[in-house]
C-alpha atoms as a PDB file:
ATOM      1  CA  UNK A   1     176.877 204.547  12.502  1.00  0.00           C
ATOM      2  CA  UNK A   2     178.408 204.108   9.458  1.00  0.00           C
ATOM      3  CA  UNK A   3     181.874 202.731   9.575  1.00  0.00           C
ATOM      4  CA  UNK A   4     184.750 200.620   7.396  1.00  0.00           C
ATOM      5  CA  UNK A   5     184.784 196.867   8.063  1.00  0.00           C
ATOM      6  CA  UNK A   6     187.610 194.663   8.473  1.00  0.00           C
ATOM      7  CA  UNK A   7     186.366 190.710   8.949  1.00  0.00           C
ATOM      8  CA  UNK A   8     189.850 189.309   9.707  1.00  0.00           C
ATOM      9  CA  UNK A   9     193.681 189.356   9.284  1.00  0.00           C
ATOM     10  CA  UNK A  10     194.871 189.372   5.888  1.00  0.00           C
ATOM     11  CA  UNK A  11     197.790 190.230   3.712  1.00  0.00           C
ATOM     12  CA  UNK A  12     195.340 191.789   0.957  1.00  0.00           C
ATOM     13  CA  UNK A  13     191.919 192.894   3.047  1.00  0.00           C
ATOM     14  CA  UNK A  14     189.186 193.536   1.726  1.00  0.00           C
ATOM     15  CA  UNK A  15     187.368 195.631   3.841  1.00  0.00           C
ATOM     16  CA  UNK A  16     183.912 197.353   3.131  1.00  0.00           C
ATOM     17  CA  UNK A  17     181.885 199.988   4.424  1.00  0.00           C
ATOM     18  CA  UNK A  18     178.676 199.208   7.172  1.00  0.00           C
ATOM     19  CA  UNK A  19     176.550 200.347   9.034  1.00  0.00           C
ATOM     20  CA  UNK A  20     176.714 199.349  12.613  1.00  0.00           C
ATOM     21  CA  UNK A  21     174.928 200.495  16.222  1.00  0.00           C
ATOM     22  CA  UNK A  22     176.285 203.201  17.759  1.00  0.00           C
ATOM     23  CA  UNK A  23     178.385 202.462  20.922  1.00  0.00           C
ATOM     24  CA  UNK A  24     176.809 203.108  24.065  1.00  0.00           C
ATOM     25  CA  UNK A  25     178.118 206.602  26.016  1.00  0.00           C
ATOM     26  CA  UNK A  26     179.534 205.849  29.070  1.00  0.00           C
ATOM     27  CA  UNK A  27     180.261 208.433  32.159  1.00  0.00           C
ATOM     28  CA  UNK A  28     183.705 208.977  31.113  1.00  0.00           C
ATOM     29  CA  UNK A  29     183.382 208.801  27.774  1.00  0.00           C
ATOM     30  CA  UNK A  30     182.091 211.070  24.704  1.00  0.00           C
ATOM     31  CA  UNK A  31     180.953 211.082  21.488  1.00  0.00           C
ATOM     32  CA  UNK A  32     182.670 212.364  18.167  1.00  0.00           C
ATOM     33  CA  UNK A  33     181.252 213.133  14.934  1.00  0.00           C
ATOM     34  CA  UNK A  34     184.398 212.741  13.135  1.00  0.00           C
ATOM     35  CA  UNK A  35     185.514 215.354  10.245  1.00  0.00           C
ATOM     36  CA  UNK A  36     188.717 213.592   9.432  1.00  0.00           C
ATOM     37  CA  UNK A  37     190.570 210.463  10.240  1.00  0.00           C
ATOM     38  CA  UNK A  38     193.955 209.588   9.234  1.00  0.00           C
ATOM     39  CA  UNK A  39     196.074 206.121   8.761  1.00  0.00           C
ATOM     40  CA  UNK A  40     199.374 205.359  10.233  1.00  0.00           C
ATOM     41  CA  UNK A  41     202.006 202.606   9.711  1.00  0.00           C
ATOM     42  CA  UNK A  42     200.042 200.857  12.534  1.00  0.00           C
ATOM     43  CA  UNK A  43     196.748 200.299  11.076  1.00  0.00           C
ATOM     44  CA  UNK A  44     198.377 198.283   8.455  1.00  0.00           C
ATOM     45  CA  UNK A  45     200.037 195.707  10.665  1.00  0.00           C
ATOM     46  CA  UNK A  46     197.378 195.740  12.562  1.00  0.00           C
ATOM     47  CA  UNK A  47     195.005 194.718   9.560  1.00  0.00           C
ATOM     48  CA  UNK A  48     197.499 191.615   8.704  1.00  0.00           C
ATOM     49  CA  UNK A  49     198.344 190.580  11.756  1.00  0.00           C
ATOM     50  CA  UNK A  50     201.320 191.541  12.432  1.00  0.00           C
ATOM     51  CA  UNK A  51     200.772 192.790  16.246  1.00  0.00           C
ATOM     52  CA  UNK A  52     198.074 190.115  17.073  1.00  0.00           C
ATOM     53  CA  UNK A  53     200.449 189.758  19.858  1.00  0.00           C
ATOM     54  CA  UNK A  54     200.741 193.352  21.134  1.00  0.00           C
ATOM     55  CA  UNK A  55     197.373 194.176  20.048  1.00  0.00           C
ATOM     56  CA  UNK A  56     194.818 191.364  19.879  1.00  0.00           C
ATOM     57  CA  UNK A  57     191.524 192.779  18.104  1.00  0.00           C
ATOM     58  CA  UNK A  58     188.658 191.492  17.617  1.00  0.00           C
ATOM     59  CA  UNK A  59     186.338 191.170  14.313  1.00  0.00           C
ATOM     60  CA  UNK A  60     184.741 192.772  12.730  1.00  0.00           C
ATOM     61  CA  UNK A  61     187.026 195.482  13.319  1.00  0.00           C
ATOM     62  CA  UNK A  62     186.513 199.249  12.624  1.00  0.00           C
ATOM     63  CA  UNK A  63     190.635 200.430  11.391  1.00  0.00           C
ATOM     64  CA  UNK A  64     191.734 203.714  12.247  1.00  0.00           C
ATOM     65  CA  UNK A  65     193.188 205.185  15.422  1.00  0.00           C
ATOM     66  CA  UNK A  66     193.742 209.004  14.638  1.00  0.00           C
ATOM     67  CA  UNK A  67     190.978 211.578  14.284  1.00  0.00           C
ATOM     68  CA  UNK A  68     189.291 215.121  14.444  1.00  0.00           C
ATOM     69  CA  UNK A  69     186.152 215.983  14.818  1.00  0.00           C
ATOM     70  CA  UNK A  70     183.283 217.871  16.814  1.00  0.00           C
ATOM     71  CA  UNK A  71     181.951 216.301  20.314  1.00  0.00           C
ATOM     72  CA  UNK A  72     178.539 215.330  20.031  1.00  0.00           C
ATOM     73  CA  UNK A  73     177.545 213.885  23.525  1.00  0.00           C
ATOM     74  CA  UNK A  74     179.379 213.557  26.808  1.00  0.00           C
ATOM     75  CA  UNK A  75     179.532 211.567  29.739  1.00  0.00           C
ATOM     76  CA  UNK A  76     178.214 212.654  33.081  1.00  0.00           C
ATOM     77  CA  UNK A  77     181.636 212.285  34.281  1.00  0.00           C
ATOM     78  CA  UNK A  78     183.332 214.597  31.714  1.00  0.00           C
ATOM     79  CA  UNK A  79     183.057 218.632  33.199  1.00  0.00           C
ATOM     80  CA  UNK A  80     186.332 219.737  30.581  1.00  0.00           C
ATOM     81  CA  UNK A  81     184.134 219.040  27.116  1.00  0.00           C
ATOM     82  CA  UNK A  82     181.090 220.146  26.146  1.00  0.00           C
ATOM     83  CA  UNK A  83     178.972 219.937  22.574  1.00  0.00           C
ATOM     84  CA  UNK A  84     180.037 221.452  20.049  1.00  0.00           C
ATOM     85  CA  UNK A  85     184.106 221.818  21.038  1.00  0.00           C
ATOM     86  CA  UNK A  86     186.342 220.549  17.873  1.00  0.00           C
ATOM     87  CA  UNK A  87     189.029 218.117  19.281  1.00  0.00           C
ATOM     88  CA  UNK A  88     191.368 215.518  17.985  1.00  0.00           C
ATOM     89  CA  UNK A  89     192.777 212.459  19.546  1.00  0.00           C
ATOM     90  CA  UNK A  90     193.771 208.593  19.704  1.00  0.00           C
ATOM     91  CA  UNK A  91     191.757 205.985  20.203  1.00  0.00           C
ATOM     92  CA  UNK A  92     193.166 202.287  21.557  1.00  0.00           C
ATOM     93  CA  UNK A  93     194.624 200.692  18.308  1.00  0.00           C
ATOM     94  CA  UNK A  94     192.901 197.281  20.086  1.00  0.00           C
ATOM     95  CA  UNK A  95     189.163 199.663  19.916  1.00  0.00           C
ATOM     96  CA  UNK A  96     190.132 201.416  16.652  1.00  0.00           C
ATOM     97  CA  UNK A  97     186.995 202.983  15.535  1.00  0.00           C
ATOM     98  CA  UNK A  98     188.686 206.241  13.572  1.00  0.00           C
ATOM     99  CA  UNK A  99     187.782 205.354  10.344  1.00  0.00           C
ATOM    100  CA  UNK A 100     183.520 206.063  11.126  1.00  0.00           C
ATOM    101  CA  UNK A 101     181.640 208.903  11.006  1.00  0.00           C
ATOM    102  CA  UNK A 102     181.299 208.391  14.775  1.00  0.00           C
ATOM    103  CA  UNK A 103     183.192 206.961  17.610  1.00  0.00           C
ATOM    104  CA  UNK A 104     182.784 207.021  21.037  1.00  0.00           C
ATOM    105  CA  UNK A 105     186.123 207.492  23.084  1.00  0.00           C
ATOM    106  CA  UNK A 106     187.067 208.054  26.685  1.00  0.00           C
ATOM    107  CA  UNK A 107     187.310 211.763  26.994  1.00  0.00           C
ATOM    108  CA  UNK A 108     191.138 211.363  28.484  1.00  0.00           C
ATOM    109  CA  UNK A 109     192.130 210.186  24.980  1.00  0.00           C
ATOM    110  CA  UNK A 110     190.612 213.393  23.030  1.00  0.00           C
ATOM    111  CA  UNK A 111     191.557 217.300  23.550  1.00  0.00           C
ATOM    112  CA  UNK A 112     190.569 220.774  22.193  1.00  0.00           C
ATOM    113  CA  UNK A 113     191.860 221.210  18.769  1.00  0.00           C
ATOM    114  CA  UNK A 114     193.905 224.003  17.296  1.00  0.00           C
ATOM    115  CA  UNK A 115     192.369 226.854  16.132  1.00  0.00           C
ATOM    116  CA  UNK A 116     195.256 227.109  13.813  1.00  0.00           C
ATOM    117  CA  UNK A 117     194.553 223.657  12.064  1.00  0.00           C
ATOM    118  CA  UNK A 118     192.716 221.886   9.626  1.00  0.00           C
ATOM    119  CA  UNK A 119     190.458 218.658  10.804  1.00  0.00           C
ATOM    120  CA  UNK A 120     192.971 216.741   8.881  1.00  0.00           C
ATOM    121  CA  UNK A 121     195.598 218.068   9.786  1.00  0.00           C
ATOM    122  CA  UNK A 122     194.620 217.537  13.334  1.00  0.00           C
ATOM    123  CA  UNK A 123     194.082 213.919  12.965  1.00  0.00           C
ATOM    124  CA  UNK A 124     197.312 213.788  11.639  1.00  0.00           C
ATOM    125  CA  UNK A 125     199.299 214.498  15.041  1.00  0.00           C
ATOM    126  CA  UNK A 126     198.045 212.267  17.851  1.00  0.00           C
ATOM    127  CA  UNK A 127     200.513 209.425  16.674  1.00  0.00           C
ATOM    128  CA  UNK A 128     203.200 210.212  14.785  1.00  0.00           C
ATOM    129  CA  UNK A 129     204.016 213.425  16.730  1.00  0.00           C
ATOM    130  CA  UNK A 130     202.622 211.805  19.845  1.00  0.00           C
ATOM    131  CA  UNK A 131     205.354 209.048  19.835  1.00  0.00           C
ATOM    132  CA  UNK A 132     208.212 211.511  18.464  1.00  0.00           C
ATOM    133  CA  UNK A 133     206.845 213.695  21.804  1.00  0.00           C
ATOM    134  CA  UNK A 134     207.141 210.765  24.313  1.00  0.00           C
ATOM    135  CA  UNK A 135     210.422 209.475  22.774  1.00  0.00           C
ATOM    136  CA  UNK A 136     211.909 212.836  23.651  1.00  0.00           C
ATOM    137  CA  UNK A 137     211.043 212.743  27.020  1.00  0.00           C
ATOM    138  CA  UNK A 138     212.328 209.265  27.043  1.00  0.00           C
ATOM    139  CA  UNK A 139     216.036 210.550  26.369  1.00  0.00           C
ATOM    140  CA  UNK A 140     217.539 212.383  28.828  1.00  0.00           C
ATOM    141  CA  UNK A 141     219.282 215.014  27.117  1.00  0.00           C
ATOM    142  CA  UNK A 142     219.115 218.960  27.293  1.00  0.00           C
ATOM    143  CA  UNK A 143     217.896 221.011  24.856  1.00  0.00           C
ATOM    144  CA  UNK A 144     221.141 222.137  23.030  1.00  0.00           C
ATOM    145  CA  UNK A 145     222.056 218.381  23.070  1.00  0.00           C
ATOM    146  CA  UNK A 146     222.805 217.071  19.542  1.00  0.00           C
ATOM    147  CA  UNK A 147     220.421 214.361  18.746  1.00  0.00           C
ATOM    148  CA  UNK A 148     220.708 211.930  16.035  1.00  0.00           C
ATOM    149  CA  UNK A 149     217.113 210.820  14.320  1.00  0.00           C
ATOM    150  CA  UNK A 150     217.122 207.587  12.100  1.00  0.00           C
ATOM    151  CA  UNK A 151     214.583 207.777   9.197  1.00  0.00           C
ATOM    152  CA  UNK A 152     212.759 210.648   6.706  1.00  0.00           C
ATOM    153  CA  UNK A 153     209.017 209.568   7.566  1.00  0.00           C
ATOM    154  CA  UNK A 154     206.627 211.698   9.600  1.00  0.00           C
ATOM    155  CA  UNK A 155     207.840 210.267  12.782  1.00  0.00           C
ATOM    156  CA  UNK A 156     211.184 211.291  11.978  1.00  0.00           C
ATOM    157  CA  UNK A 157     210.345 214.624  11.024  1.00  0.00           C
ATOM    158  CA  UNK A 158     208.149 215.198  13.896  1.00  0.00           C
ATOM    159  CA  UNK A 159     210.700 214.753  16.021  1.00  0.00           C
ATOM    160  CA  UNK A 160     213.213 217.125  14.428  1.00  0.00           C
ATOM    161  CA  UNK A 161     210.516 219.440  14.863  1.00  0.00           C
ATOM    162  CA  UNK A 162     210.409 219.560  17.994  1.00  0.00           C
ATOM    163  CA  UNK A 163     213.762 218.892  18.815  1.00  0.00           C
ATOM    164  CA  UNK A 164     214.826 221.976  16.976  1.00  0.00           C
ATOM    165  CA  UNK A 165     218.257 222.891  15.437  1.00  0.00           C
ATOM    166  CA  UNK A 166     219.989 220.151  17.661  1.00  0.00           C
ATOM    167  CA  UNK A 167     218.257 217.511  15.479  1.00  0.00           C
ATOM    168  CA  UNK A 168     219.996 215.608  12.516  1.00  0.00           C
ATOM    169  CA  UNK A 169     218.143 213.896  10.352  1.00  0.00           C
ATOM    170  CA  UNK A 170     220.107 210.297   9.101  1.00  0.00           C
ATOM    171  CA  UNK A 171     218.715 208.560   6.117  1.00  0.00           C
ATOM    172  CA  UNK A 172     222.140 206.698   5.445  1.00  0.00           C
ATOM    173  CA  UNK A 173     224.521 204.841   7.170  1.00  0.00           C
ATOM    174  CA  UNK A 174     227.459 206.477   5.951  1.00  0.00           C
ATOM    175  CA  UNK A 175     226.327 209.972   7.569  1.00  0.00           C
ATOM    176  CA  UNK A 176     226.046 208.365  11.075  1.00  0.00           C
ATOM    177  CA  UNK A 177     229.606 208.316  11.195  1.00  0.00           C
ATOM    178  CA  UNK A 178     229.637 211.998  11.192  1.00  0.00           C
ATOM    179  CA  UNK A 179     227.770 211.882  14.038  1.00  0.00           C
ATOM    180  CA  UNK A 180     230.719 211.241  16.271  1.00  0.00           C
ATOM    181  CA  UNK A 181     229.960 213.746  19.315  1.00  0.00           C
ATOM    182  CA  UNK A 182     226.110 212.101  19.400  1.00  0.00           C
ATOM    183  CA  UNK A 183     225.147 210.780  22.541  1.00  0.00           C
ATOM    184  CA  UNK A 184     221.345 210.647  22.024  1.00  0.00           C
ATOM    185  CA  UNK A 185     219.705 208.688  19.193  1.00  0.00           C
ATOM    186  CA  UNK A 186     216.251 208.011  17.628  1.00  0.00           C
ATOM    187  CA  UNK A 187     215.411 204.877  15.156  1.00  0.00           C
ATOM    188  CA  UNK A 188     212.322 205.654  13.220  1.00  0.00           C
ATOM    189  CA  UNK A 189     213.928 203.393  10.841  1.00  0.00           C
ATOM    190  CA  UNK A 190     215.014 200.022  11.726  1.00  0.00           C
ATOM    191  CA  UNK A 191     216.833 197.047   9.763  1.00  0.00           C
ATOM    192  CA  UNK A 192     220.183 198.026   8.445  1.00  0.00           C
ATOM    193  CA  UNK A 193     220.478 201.682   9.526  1.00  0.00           C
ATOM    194  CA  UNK A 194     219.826 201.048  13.226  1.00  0.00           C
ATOM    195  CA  UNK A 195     222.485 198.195  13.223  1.00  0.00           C
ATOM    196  CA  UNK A 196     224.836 200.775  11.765  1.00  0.00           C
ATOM    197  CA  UNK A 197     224.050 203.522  14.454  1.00  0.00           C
ATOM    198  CA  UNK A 198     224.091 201.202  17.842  1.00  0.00           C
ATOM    199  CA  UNK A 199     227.399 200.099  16.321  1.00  0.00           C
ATOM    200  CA  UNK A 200     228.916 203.253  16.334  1.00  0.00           C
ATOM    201  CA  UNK A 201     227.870 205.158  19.268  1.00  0.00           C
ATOM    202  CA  UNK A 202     230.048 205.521  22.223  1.00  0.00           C
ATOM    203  CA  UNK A 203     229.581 204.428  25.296  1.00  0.00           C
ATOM    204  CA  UNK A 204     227.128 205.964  27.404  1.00  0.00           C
ATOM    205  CA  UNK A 205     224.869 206.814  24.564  1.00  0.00           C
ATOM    206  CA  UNK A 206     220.998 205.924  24.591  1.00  0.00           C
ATOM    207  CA  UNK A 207     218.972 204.934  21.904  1.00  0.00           C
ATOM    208  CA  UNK A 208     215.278 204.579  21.298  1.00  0.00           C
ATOM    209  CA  UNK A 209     213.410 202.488  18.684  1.00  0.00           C
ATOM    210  CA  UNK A 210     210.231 202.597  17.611  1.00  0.00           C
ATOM    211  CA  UNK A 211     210.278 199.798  14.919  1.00  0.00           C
ATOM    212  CA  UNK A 212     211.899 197.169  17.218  1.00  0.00           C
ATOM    213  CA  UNK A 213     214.384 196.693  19.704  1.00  0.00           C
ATOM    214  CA  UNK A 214     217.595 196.964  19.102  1.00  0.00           C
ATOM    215  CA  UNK A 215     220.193 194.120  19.448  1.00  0.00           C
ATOM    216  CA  UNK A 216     220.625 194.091  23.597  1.00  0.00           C
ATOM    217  CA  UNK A 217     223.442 191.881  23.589  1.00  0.00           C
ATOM    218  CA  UNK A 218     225.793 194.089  21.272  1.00  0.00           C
ATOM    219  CA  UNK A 219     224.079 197.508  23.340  1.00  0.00           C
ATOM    220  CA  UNK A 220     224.928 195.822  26.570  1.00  0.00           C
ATOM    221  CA  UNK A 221     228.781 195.272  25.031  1.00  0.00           C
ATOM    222  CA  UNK A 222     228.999 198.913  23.860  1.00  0.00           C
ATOM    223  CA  UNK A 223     227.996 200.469  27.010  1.00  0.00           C
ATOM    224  CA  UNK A 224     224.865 201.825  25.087  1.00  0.00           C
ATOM    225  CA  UNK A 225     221.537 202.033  26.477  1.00  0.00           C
ATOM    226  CA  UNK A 226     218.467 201.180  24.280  1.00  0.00           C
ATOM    227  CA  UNK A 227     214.705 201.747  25.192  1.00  0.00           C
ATOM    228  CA  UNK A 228     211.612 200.530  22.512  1.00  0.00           C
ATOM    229  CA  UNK A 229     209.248 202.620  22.690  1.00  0.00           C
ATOM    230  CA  UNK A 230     205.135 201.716  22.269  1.00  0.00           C
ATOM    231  CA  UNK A 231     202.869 205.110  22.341  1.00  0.00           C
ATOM    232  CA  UNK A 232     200.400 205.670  25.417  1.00  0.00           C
ATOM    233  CA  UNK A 233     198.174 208.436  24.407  1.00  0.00           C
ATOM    234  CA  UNK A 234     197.199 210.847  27.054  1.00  0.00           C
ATOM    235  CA  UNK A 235     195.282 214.624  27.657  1.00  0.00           C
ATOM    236  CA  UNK A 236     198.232 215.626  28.646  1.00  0.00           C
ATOM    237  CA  UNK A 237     199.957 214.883  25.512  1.00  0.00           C
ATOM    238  CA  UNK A 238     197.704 216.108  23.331  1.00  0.00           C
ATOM    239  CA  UNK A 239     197.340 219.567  25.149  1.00  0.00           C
ATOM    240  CA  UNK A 240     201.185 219.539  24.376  1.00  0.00           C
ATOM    241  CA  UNK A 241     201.264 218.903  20.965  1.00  0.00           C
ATOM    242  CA  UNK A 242     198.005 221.199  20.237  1.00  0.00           C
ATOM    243  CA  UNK A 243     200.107 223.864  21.649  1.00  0.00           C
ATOM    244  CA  UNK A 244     203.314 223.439  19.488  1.00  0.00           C
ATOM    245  CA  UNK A 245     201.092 223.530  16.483  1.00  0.00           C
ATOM    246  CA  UNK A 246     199.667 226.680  17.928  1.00  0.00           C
ATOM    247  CA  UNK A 247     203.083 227.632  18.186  1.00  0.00           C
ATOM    248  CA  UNK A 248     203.972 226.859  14.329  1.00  0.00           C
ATOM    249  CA  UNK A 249     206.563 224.121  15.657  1.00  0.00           C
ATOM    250  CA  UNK A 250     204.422 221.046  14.243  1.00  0.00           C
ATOM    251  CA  UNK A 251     202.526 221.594  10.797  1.00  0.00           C
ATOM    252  CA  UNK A 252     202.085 217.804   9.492  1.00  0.00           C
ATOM    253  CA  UNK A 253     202.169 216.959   5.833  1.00  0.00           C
ATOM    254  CA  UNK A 254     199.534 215.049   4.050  1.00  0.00           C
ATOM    255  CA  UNK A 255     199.683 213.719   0.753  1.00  0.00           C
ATOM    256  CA  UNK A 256     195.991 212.323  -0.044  1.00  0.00           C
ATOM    257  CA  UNK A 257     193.075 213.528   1.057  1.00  0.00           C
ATOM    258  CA  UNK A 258     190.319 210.945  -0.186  1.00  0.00           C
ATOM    259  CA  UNK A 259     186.138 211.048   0.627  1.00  0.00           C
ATOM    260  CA  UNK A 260     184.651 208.208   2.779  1.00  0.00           C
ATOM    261  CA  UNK A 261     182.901 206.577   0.295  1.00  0.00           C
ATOM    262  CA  UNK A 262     186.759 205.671  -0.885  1.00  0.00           C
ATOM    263  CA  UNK A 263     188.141 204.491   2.933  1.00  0.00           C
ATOM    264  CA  UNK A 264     187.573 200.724   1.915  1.00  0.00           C
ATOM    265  CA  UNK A 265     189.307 200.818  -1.650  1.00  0.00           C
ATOM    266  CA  UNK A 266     192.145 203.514  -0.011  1.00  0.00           C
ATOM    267  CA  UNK A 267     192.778 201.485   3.275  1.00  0.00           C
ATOM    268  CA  UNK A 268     193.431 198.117   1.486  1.00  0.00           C
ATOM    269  CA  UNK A 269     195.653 199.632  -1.011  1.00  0.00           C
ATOM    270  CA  UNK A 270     197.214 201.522   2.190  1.00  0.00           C
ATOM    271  CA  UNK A 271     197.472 197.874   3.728  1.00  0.00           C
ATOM    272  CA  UNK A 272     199.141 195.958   0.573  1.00  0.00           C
ATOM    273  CA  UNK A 273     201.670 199.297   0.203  1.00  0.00           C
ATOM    274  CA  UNK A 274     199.935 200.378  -2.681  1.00  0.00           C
ATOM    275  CA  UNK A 275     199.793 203.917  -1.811  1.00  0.00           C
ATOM    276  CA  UNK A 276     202.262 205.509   1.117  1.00  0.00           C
ATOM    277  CA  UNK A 277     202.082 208.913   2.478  1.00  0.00           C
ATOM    278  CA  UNK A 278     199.464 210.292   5.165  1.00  0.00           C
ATOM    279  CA  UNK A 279     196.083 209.336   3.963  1.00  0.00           C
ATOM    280  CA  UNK A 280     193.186 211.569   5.385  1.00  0.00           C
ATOM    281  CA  UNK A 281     190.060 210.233   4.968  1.00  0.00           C
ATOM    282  CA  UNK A 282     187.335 212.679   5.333  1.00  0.00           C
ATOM    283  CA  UNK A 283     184.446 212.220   7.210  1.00  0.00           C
ATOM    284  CA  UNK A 284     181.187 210.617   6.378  1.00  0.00           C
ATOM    285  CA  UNK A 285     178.009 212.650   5.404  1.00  0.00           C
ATOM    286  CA  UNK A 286     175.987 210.593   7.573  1.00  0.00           C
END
């Protein structure tokens, strides 16, 4: 297997590409050739340390979470995959593997890709539409409830997606005052703008953050309730968001598309915020 190498935490990695063995297939389990893998805001805290707590890894370390690709092998457990079906899915973060030209996943993490979608485009859903999915069914809100949604990054927009027109998009904390009759609230953001919006919303409001939690003491004075949410991937979830891009509902943006050979030069420039966006990184040849 060919994959990219991370040897420890650092603030500037330098990772490199390897070959390693290929994982052993379990019963439950299959194997991916993967087409396209994609990095998320995760991978990069990940790589410096930053969620050693959360997520302990250990080294050498194969980045990358998000991916698409075409099942190779399967368990003797797994009866819903077969060779040959193109899927997409999440791996652990503390596994990673993504960023390979295999990996070898439990088959509850991967599902049947959209017909309707590139292989990087595909990788580009499990987690930033996978969290703005669960965060939704976090809130308890109907459908033509007005929901407020901190931030402009792919989370963010996600979630407007799928929220529909009762979504409004804050980038500013002088338009979350305009927000008066919001009792439902999103942070994609963090810092500054979530202090602003718990803050101002009434009483009986409920906000979720994804960056961090929010302040409990001034949410418990307020009368607001705050969640922090942490993504738990799931078939389930990924037969749901395959279906709203089916739908046209989700159609994720990317803004580099780069060849393996480049994953070790792109990821540590990814890692020292060097270059921003959703990074695909295409498959390996091998």
């Amino acid at each position: 297997m060919r994959a990219l190498m991370l040897d420890g935490h650092a603030d500037h990695p330098r990772t490199r590409l390897a070959d390693r063995a290929d994982s052993s297939l379990r019963d439950g389990e299959v194997r991916v050739r993967i087409e396209a893998a994609t990095l998320n805001p995760l991978d990069a805290k990940l790589a410096i340390g930053a969620m050693a707590d959360w997520f302990p890894i250990d080294f050498p370390y194969v980045p990358g979470t998000d991916f698409a690709g075409v099942v190779e092998a399967a368990g003797a457990a797994v009866r819903d995959l077969v060779i040959g079906d193109s899927v997409f899915g999440r791996s652990d973060p503390v596994r990673g593997g993504a960023v390979a030209n295999r990996i070898v996943i439990d088959a509850d993490l991967v599902a049947r890709r959209p017909e309707t979608l590139s292989a990087g485009q595909a990788a580009s859903l499990p987690t930033p539409a996978g969290v703005a999915l669960q965060v939704l069914d976090m809130l308890s809100r109907t459908d033509d409830e007005p929901l407020m949604i901190l931030g402009d990054g792919m989370v963010a927009r996600m979630a407007a997606a799928l929220a529909g027109d009762a979504a409004r998009l804050v980038t500013d904390a002088g338009d979350i005052g305009r927000a008066s009759d919001v009792r439902h609230a999103i942070d994609t953001s963090g810092g500054p703008l979530q202090a602003a919006v718990l803050s101002l919303l009434p009483s009986g409001s409920h906000l979720v953050t994804l960056t961090a939690p929010a302040d409990a003491t001034i949410a418990e004075a307020r009368g607001v309730r705050v969640d922090f949410a942490v993504l738990e991937t799931s078939r389930a979830q990924l037969d749901r968001l395959a279906l709203a891009a089916e739908r046209g509902v989700l159609r994720p943006h990317i803004d580099h598309v780069v060849a393996f050979e480049e994953a070790a030069s792109v990821f540590d420039r990814y890692v020292a915020r060097d270059i921003a966006g959703k990074i695909v990184i295409e498959g390996a040849s091998r």
